[in-house]
N, C-alpha and C. Protein backbone atom coordinates (compact mmCIF):
# COMPACT_ATOMS: atom_id res chain seq x y z
N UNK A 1 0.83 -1.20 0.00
CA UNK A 1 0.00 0.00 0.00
C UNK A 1 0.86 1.25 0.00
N UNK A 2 1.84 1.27 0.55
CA UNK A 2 2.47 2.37 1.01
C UNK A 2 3.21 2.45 -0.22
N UNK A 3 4.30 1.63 -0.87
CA UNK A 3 4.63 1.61 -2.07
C UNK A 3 3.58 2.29 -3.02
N UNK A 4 2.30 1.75 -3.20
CA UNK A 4 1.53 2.54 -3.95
C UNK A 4 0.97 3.78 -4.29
N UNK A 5 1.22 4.45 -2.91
CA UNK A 5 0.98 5.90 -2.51
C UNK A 5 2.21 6.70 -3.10
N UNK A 6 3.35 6.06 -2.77
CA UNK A 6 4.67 6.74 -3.71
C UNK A 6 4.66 6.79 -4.88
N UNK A 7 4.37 5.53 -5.66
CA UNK A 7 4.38 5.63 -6.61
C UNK A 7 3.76 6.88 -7.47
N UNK A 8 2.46 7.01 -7.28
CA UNK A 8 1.40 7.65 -7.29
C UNK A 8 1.94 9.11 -7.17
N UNK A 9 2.66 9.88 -6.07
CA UNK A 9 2.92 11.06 -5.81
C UNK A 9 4.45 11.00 -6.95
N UNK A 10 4.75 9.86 -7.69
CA UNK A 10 5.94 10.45 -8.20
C UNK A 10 5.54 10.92 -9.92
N UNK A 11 4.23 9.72 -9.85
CA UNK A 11 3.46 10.12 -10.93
C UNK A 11 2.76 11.13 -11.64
N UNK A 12 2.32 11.95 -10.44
CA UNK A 12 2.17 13.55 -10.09
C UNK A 12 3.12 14.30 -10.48
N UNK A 13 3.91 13.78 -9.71
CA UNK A 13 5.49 14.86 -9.92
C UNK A 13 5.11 14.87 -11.23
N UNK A 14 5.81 14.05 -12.12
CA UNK A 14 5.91 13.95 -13.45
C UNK A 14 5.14 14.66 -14.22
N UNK A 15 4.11 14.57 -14.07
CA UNK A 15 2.97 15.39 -14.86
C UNK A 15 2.75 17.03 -14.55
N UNK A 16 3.37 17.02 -13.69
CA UNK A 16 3.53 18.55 -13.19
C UNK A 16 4.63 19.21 -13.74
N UNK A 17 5.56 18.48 -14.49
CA UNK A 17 6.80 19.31 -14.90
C UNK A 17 6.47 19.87 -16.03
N UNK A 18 5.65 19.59 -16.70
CA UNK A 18 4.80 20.37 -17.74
C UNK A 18 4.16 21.98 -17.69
N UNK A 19 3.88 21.67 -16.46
CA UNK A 19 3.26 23.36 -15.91
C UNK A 19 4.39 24.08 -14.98
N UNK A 20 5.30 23.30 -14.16
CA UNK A 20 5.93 24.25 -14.43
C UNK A 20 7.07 24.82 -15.34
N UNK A 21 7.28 23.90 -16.39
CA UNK A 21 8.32 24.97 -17.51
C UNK A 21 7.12 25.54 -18.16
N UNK A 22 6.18 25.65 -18.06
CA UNK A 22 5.14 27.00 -18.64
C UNK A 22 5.53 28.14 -17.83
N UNK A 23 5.94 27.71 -16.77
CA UNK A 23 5.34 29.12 -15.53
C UNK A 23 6.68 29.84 -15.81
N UNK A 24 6.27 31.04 -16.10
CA UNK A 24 7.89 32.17 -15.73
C UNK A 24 7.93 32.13 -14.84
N UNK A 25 8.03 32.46 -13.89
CA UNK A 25 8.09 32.31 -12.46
C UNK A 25 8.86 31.80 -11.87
N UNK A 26 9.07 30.36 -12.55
CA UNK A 26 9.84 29.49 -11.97
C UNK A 26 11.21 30.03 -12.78
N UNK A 27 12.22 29.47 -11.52
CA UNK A 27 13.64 30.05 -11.70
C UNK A 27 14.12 29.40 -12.80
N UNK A 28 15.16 30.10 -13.68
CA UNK A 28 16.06 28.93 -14.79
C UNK A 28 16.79 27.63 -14.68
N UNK A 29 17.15 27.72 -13.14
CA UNK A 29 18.23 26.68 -12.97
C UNK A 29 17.46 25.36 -12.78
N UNK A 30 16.07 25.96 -12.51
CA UNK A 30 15.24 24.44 -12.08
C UNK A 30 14.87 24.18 -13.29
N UNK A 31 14.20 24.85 -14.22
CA UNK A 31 13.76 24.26 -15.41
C UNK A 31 15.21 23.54 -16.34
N UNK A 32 16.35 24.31 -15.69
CA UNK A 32 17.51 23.78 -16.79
C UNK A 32 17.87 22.10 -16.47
N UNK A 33 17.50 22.32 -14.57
CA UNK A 33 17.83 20.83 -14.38
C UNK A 33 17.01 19.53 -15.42
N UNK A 34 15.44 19.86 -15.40
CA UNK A 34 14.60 19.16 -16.06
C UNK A 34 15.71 19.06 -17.55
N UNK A 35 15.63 20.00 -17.83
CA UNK A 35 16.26 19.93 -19.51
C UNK A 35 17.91 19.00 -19.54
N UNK A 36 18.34 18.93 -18.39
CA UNK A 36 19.63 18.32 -18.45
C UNK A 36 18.90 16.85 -18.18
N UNK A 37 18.08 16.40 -17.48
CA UNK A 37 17.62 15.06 -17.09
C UNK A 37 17.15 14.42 -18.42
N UNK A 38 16.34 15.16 -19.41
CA UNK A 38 15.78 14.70 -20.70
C UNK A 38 17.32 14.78 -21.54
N UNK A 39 17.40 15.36 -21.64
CA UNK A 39 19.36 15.13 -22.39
C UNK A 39 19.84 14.06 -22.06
N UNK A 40 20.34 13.67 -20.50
CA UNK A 40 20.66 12.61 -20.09
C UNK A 40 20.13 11.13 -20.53
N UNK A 41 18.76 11.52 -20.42
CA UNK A 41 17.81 10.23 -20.53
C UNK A 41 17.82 9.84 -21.92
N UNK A 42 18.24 10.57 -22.98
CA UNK A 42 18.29 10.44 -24.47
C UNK A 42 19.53 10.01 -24.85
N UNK A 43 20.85 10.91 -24.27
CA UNK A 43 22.28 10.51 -24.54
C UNK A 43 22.59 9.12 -24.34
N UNK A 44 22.97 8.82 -25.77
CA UNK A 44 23.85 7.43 -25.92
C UNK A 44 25.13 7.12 -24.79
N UNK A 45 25.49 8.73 -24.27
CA UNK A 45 26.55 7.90 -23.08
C UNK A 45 25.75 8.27 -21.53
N UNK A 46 26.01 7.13 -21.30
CA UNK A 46 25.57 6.59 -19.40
C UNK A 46 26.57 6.37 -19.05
N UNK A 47 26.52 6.58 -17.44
CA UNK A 47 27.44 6.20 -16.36
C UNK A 47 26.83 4.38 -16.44
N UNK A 48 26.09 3.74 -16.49
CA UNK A 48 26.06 2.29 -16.73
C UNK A 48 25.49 2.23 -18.04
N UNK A 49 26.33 1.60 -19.27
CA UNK A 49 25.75 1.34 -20.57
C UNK A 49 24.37 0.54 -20.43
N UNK A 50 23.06 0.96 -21.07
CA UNK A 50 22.26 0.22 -21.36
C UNK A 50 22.21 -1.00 -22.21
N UNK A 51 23.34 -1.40 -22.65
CA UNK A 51 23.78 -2.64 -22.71
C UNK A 51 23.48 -3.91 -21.73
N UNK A 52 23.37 -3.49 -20.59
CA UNK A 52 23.55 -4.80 -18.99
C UNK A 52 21.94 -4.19 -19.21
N UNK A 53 21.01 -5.00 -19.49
CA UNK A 53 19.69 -4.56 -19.27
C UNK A 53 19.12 -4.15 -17.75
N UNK A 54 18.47 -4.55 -17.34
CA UNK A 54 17.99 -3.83 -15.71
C UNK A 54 18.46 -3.22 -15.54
N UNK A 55 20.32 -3.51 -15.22
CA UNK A 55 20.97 -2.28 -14.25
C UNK A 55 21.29 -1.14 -15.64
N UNK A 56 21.22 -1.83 -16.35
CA UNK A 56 21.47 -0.03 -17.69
C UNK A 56 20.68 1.32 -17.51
N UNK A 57 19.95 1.06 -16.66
CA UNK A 57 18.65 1.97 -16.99
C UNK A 57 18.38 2.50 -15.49
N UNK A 58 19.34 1.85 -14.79
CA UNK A 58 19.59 1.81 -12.96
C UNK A 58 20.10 3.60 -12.68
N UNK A 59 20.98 3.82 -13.74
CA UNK A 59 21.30 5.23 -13.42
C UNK A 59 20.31 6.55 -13.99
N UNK A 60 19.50 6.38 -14.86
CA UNK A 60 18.66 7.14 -15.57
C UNK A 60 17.51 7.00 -14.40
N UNK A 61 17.70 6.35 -14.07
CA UNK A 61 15.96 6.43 -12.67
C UNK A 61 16.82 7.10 -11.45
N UNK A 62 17.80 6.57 -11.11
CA UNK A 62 18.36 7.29 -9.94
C UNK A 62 18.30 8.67 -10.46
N UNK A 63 19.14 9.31 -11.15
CA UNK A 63 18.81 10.87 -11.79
C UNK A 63 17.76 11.47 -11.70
N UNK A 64 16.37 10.66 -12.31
CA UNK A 64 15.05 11.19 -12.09
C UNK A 64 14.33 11.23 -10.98
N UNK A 65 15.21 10.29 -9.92
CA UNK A 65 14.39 10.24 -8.64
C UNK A 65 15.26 11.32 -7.93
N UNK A 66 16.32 11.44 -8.31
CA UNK A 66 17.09 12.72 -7.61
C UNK A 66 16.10 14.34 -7.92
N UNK A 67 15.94 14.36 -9.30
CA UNK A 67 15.02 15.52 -9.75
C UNK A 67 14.18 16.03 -9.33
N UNK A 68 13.51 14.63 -9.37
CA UNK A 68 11.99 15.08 -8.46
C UNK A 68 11.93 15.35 -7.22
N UNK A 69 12.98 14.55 -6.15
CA UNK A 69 13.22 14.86 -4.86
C UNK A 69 13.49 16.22 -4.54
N UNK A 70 14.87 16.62 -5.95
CA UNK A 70 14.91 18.27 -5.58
C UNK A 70 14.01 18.84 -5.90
N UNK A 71 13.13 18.57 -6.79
CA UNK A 71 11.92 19.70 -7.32
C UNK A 71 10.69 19.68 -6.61
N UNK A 72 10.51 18.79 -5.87
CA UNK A 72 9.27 18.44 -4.70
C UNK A 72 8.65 19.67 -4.22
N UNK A 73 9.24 20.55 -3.82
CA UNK A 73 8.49 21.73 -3.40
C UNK A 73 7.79 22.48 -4.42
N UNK A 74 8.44 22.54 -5.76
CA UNK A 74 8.22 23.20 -6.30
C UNK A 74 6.96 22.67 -7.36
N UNK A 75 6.89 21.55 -7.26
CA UNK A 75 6.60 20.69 -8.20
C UNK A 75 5.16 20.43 -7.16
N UNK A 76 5.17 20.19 -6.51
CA UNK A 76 3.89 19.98 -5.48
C UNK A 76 3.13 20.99 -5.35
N UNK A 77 3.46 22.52 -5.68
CA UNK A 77 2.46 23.85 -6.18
C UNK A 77 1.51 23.20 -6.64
N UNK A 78 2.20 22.84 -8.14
CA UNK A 78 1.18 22.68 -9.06
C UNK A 78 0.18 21.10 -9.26
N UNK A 79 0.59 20.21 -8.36
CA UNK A 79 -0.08 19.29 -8.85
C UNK A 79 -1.39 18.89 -7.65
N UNK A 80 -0.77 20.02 -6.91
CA UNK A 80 -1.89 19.91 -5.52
C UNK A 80 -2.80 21.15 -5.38
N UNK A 81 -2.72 21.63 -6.75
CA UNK A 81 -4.00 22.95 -6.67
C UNK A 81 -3.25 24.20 -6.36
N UNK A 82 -2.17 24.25 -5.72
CA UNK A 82 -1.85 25.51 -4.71
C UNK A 82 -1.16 26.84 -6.09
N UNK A 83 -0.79 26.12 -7.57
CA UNK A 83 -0.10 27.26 -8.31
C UNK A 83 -1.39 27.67 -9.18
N UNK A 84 -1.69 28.63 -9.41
CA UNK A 84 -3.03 28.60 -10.42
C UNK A 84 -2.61 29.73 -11.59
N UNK A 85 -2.68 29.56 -12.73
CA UNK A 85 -2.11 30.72 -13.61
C UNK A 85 -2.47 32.21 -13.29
N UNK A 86 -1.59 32.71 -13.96
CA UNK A 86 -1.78 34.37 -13.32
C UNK A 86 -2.47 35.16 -14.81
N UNK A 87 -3.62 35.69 -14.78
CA UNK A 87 -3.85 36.24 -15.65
C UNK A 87 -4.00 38.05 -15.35
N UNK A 88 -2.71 38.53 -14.44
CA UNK A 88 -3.00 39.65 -14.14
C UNK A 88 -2.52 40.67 -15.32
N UNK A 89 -1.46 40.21 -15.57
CA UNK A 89 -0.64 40.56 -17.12
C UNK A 89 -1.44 40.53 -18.23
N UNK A 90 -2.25 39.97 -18.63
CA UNK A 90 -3.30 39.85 -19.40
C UNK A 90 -4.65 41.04 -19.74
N UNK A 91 -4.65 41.39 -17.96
CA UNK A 91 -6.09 41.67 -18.03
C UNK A 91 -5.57 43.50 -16.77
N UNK A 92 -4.82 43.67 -17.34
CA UNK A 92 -4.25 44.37 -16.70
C UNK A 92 -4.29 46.15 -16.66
N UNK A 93 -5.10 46.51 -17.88
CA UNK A 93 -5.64 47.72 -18.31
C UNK A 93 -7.00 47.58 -17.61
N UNK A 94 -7.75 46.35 -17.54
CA UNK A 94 -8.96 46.57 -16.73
C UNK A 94 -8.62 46.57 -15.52
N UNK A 95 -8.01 46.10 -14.69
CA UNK A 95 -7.49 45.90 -13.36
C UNK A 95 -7.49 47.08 -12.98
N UNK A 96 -6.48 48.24 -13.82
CA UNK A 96 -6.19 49.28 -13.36
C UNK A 96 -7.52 50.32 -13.58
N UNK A 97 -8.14 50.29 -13.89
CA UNK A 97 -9.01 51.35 -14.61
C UNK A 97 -9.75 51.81 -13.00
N UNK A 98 -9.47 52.78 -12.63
CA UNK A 98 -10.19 53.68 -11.46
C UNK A 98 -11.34 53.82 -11.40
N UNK A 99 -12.41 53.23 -10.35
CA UNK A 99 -13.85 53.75 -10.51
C UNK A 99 -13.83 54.99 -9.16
N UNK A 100 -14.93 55.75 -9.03
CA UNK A 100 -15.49 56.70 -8.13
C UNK A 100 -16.31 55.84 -7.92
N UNK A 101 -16.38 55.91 -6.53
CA UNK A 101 -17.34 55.63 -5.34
C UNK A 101 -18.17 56.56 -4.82
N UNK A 102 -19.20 57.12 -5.19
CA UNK A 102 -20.22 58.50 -4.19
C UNK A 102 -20.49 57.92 -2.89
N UNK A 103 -20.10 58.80 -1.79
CA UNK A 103 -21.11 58.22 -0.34
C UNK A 103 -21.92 59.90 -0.21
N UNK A 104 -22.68 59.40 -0.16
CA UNK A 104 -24.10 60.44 0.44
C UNK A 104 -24.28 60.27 1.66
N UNK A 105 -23.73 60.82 2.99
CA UNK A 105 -23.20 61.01 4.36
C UNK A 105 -24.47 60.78 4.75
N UNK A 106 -25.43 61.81 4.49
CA UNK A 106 -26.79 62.29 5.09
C UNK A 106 -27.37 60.51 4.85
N UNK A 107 -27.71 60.17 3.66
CA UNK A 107 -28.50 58.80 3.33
C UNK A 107 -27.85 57.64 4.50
N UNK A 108 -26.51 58.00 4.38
CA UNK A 108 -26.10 56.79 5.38
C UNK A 108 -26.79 56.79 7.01
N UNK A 109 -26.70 57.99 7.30
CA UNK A 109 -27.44 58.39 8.65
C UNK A 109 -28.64 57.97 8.58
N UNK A 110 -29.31 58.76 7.69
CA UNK A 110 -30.55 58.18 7.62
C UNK A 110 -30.93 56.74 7.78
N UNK A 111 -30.36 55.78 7.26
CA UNK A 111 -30.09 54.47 7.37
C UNK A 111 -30.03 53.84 8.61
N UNK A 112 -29.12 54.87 9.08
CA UNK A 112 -28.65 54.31 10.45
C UNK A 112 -29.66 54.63 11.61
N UNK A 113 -30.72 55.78 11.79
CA UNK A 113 -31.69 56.04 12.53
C UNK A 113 -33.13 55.56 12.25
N UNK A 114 -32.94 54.70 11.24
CA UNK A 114 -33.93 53.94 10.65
C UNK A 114 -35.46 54.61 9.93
N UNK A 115 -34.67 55.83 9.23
CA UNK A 115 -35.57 55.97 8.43
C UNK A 115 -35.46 56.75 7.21
């Protein structure tokens, strides 16, 4: 069971690295790590040739489980609801646009003495 629950949260991870190399936000060095792990995972040279089957492929998972371990915080924003896109940049001439508020002092009183 407990195995299964990991699994599961690493599965997350994974699917979350998608949103965040969308996000500016996120710093370069983290998205560069992702980009060095997919390099890695593609490059014909390994620290164990994928030649020795099982263990060939022993160092390409250690790497990715290193990734995700470092990216956990960051990576858990988004797959647990907590990062939500920012559309302030977008919408940002309406945002700013100033309204006037009237208060009519007297009406409020009135209000307040109940009648």
């Amino acid at each position: 069971m407990q195995f299964n629950i990991a699994f599961n949260v690493i599965i997350k991870r994974i699917k979350a690295i998608r949103f965040m190399m969308a996000d500016r936000t996120v710093p370069k060095r983290r998205k560069a790590l992702v980009v060095f792990g997919i390099i890695y995972l593609f490059l014909p040279v390994d620290i164990i040739p994928p030649v020795i089957f099982p263990i060939g492929f022993l160092d390409d998972l250690i790497l990715w489980l290193y990734i995700l371990y470092h990216l956990r915080e960051t990576l858990d924003k988004y797959w647990m609801g907590e990062k939500t896109k920012d559309y302030s940049d977008k919408y940002k001439d309406a945002i700013e646009t100033d309204f006037e508020v009237e208060y009519d002092e007297e009406e409020e009183n009135d209000k307040r003495r109940g009648g």
